[in-house]
Every structure is written in C-alpha cells, then in structure tokens.
Protein backbone atom coordinates (compact mmCIF):
# COMPACT_ATOMS: atom_id res chain seq x y z
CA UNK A 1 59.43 -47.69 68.56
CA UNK A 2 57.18 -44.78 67.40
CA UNK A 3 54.08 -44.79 66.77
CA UNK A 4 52.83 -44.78 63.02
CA UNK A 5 52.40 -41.10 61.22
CA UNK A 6 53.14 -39.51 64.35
CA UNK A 7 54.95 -36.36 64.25
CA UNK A 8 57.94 -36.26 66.11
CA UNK A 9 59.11 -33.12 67.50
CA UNK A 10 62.45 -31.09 68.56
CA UNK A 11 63.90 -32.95 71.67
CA UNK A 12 63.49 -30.84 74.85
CA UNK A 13 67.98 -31.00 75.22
CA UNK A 14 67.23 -28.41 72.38
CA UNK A 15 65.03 -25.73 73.71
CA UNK A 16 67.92 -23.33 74.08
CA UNK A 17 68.66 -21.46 70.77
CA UNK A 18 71.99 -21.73 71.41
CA UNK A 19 71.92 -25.77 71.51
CA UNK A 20 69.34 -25.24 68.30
CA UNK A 21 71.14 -23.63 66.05
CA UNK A 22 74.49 -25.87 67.44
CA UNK A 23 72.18 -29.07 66.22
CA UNK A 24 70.94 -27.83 63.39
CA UNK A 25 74.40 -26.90 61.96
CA UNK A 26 76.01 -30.25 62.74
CA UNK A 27 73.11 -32.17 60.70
CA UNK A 28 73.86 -30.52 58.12
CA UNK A 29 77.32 -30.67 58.30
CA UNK A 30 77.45 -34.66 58.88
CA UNK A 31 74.92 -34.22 55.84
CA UNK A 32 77.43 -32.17 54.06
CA UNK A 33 80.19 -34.53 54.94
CA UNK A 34 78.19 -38.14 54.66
CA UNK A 35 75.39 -38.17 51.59
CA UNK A 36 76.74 -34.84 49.36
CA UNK A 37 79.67 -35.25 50.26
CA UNK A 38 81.50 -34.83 46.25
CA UNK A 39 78.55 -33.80 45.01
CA UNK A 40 79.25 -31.72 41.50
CA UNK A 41 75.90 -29.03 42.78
CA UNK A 42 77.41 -28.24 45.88
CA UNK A 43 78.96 -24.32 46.26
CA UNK A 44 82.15 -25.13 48.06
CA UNK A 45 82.55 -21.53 49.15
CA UNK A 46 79.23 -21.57 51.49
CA UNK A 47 79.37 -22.42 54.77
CA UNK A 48 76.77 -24.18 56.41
CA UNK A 49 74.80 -20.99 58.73
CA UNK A 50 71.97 -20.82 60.38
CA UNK A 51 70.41 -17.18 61.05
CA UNK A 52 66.73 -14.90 62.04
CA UNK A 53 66.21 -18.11 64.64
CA UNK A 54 62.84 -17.10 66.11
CA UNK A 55 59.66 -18.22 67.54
CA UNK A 56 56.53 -17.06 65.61
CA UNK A 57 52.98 -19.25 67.53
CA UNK A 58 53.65 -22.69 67.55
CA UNK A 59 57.20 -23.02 65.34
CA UNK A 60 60.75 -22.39 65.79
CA UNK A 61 62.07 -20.83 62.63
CA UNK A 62 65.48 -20.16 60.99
CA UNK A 63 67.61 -19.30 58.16
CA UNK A 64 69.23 -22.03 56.51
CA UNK A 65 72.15 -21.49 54.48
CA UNK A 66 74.09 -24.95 53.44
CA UNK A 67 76.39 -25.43 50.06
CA UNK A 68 73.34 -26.75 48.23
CA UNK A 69 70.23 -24.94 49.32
CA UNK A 70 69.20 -21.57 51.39
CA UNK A 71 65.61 -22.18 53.15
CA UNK A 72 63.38 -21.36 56.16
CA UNK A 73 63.19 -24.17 58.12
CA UNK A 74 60.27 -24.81 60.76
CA UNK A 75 60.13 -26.77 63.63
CA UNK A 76 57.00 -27.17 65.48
CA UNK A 77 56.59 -27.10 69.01
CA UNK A 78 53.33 -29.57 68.29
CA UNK A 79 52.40 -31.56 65.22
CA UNK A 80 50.85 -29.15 62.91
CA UNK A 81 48.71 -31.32 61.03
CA UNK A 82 46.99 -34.83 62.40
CA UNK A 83 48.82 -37.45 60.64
CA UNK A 84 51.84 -37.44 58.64
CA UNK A 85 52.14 -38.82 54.88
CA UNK A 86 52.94 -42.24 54.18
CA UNK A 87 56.40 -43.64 54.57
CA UNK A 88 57.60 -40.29 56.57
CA UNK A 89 56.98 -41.61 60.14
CA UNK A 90 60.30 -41.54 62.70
CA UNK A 91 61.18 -45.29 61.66
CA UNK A 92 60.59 -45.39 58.74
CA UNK A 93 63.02 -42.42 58.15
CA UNK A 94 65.87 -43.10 60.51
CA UNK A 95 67.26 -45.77 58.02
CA UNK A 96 66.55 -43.43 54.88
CA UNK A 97 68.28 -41.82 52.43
CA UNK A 98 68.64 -37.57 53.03
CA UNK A 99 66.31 -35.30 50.76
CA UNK A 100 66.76 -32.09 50.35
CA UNK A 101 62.66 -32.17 49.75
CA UNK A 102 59.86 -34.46 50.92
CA UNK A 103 56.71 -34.37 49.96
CA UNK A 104 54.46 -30.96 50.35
CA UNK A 105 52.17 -30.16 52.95
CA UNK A 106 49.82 -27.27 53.59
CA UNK A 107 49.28 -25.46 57.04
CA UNK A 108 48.63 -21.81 58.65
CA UNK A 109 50.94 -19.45 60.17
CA UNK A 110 50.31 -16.00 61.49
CA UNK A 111 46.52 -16.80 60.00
CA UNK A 112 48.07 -17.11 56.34
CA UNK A 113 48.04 -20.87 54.38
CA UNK A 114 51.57 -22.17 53.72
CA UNK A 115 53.16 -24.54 51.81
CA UNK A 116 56.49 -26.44 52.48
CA UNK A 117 58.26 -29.60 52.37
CA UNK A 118 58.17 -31.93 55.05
CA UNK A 119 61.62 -33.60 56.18
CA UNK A 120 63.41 -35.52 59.37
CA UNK A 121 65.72 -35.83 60.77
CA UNK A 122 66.09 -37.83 64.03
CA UNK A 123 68.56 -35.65 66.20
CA UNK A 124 65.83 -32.77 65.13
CA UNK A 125 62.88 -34.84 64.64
CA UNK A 126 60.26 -34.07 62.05
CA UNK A 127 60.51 -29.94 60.48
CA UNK A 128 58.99 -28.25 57.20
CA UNK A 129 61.56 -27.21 54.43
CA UNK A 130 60.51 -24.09 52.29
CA UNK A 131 63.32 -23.66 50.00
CA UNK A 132 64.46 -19.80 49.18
CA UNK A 133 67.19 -20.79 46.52
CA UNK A 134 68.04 -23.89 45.33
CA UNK A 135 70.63 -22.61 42.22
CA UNK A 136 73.16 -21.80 44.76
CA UNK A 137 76.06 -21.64 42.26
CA UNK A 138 75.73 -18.29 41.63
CA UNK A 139 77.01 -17.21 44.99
CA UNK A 140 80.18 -16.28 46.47
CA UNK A 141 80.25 -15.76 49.98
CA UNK A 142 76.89 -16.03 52.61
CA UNK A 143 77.14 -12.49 52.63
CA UNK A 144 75.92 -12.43 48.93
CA UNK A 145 73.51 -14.57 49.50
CA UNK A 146 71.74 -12.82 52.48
CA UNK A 147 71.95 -9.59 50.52
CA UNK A 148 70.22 -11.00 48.24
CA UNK A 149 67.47 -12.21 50.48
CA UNK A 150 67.44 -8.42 51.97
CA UNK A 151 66.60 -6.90 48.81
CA UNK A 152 63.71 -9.27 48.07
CA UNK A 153 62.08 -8.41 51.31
CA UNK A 154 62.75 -4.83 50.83
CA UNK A 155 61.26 -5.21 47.74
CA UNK A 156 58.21 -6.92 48.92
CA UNK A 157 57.72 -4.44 51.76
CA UNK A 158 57.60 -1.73 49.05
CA UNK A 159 55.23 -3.17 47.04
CA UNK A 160 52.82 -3.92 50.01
CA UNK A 161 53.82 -0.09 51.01
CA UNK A 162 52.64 1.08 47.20
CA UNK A 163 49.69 -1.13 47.01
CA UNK A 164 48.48 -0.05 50.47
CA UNK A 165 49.06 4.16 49.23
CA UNK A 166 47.46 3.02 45.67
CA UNK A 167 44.19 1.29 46.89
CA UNK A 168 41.48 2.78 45.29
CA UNK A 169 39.26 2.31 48.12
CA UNK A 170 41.53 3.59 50.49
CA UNK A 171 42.81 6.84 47.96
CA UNK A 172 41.97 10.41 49.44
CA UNK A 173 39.36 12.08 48.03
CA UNK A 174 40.78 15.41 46.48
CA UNK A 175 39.10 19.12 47.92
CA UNK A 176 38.10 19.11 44.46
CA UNK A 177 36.20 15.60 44.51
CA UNK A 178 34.80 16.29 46.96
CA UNK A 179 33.40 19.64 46.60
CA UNK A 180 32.59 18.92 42.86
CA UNK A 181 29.36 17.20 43.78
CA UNK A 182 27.92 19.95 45.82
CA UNK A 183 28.14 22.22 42.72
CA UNK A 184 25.04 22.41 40.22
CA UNK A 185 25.15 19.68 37.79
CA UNK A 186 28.02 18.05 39.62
C-alpha cells in the first residue's frame, strides 16, 4: 500500500524512451479500447502517437496524440509539489474511473509558472496533463494535426521575434536622434 498524497513516479523498467513511449501508447490504447471505447467524441481516423519525447530539468515530456485529445504530457522524475490533492493518491486511483482531466495544479519549469492537470495512471504512475486540443473532430490524419501545432509555434516564435525587434527600450537610436540633441535648441 502507498502512502497517502504521495506522488508516485515513472517505474525505473521505463527509463528507456523506447520502453516510454511503448507504455505510454498501450495506456492509452487499453484506454482507447476499455473506457472510450464507442464513444460518439472520439476521431476514429487518429491514431494513438506519442512524439518530441524529451527531458527538460526534472520531467520527461511528450506529445500526446490519442482519438480524443492532443496534449503535453509530463512525467516527473521527483514529485513536483509536496502533497498531492485529495482523493488522487496511487490507491485511491487504481480502482477509478479514467479522466481525460484531474484537477489543476501549478508548478515551475525552465523558471516559468505552469499550469496543468494532474492524472494517473498506475503502469505510469502519477503525470501532469496540459491539453493542446481537445475538439479533435476537425482533424484528418496526425499529420494535420501536428501541422497545426507547427504553425502555432512558428507563430509564437515570430511574435516573440517582433516584440523583441519592437521594444522600445531596446529600439536603435537613429544618427538623427541622436545627433539632434547636440544641435542648438535640440
């Protein structure tokens, strides 16, 4: 038995990506197969895929794209907060119901505050959900949806590109500026 609001983490048989991902994927598959299995939401022509596995500080992180969601998942390599929320320890959740999202919690990656949804799972153990795109309908192949996901990004990176060129603190001062003070009456 575990002990009460104690995060439990990846088991060690999964330290190799490889093994990982193979985990991760048949989860979600038995989830795909067991508890949404019929379900009217799901988008039959997605595949469950995992991709971008990484390791950023303390977290494993992946792509997640399933028939009913696409989300970052993180895994922690050590419980990222002290206690868990009520009702979400490892016993209490190996005889419960799947959800696609548990309740929120806040933490820091990289030195930046995030927000995602806490879930478990126990051939994975206890991992953060932050959903991408839950309307997955739209779709029709994973290649649409990571497209999609690609042009976001870009997008993002050109904003933070334009804001960084546009920052009036930052802006080069003209020949002109400049020299326009050391004129009379400038």
């Amino acid at each position: 038995m575990t002990s009460e609001r104690v995060w439990q983490i990846c088991p060690p048989e999964l330290d190799a990506d490889a093994a990982f991902v193979a985990e991760v994927i048949a989860v979600h598959e038995a989830i795909l197969a067991g508890s949404l299995a019929g379900d009217p939401m799901l988008n039959p022509a997605l595949p469950v895929q995992c991709r971008a596995v990484r390791r950023v500080e303390d977290w494993r992180l992946l792509l997640l794209l399933t028939p009913w969601m696409f989300a970052r998942l993180l895994f922690p390599d050590r419980p990222p907060i002290s206690e868990l929320p009520a009702g979400w320890d490892a016993d209490t959740r190996a005889g419960s119901d799947y959800l696609v999202l548990g309740p929120s919690l806040r933490f820091a990656l990289l030195g930046q505050p995030q927000q995602a949804h806490l879930n478990h799972c126990v051939r994975l153990g206890h991992y953060l959900v932050q959903p991408i795109c839950l309307d997955i309908q739209p779709y029709a192949d994973p290649e649409s949806v990571f497209e999609d996901w690609n042009q976001v990004i870009r997008t993002r990176d050109a904003n933070m590109e334009a804001a960084r060129r546009d920052c009036a603190l930052q802006r080069e001062v003209s020949r002109r500026e400049f020299f326009q003070r050391l004129k009379p009456g400038g």
